[in-house]
Protein backbone atom coordinates (compact mmCIF):
# COMPACT_ATOMS: atom_id res chain seq x y z
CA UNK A 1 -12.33 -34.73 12.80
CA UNK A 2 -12.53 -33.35 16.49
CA UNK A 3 -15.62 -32.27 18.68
CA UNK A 4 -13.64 -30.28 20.29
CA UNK A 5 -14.17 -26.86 18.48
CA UNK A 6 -10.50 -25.25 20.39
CA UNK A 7 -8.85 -27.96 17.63
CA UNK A 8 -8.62 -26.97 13.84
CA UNK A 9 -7.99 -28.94 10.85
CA UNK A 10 -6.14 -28.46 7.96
CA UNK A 11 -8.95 -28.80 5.60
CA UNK A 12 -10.68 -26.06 6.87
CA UNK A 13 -8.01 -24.02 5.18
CA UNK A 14 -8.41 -23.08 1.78
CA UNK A 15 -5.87 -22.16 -0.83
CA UNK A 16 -6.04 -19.62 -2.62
CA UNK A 17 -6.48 -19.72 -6.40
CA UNK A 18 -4.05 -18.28 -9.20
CA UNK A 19 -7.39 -16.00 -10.61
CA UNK A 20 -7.48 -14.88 -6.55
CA UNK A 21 -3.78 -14.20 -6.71
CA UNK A 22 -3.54 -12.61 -9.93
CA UNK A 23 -6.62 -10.41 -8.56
CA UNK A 24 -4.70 -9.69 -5.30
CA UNK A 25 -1.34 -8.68 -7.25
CA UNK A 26 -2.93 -6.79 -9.69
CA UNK A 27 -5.14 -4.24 -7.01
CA UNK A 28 -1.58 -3.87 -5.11
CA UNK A 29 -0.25 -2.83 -8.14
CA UNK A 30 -2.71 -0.77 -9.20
CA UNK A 31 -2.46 0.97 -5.89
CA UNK A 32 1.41 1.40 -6.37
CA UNK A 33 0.87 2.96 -9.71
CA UNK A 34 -1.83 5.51 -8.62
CA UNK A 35 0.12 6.63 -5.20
CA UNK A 36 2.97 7.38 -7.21
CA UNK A 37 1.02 8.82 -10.43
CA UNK A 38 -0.19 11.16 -7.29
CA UNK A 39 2.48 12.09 -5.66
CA UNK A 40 4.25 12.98 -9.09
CA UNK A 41 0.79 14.79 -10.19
CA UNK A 42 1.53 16.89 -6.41
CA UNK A 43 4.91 17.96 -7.17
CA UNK A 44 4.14 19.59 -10.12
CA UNK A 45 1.56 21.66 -8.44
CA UNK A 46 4.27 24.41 -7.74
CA UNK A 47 3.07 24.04 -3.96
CA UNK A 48 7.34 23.96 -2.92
CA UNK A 49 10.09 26.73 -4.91
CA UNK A 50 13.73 25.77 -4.21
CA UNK A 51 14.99 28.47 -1.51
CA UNK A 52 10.92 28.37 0.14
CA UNK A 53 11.03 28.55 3.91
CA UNK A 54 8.59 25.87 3.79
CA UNK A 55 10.52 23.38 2.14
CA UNK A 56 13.64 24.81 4.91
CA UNK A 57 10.78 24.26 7.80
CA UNK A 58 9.60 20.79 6.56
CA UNK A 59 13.57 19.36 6.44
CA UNK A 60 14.27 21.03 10.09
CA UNK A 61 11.13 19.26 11.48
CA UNK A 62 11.87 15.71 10.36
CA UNK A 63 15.37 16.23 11.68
């Protein structure tokens, strides 16, 4: 191993583990399954009618 701290070995790096990947994959998936249980629980708000200006002034600004 090197004195000199600018230099970096390999065995510094640790791998991860398959509970610390399974942990990982699960929150991201849990996080998937929440934004889109929340987006689906928004739309049935009634917030946007077919024919609503708003939902005419939301397309025209993303244009």
């Amino acid at each position: 191993m090197s004195t000199n701290p600018s230099v970096t070995t390999h065995s510094r790096i640790k791998e991860k583990t398959g509970a610390q990947t399974l942990a990982t994959d699960t929150v991201v998936y849990l996080v998937l399954i929440l934004l889109t249980w929340g987006t689906w629980q928004f739309s049935q708000q009634d917030y946007f009618e077919a024919g609503d200006d708003v939902g005419y002034l939301l397309n025209s600004t993303q244009n």
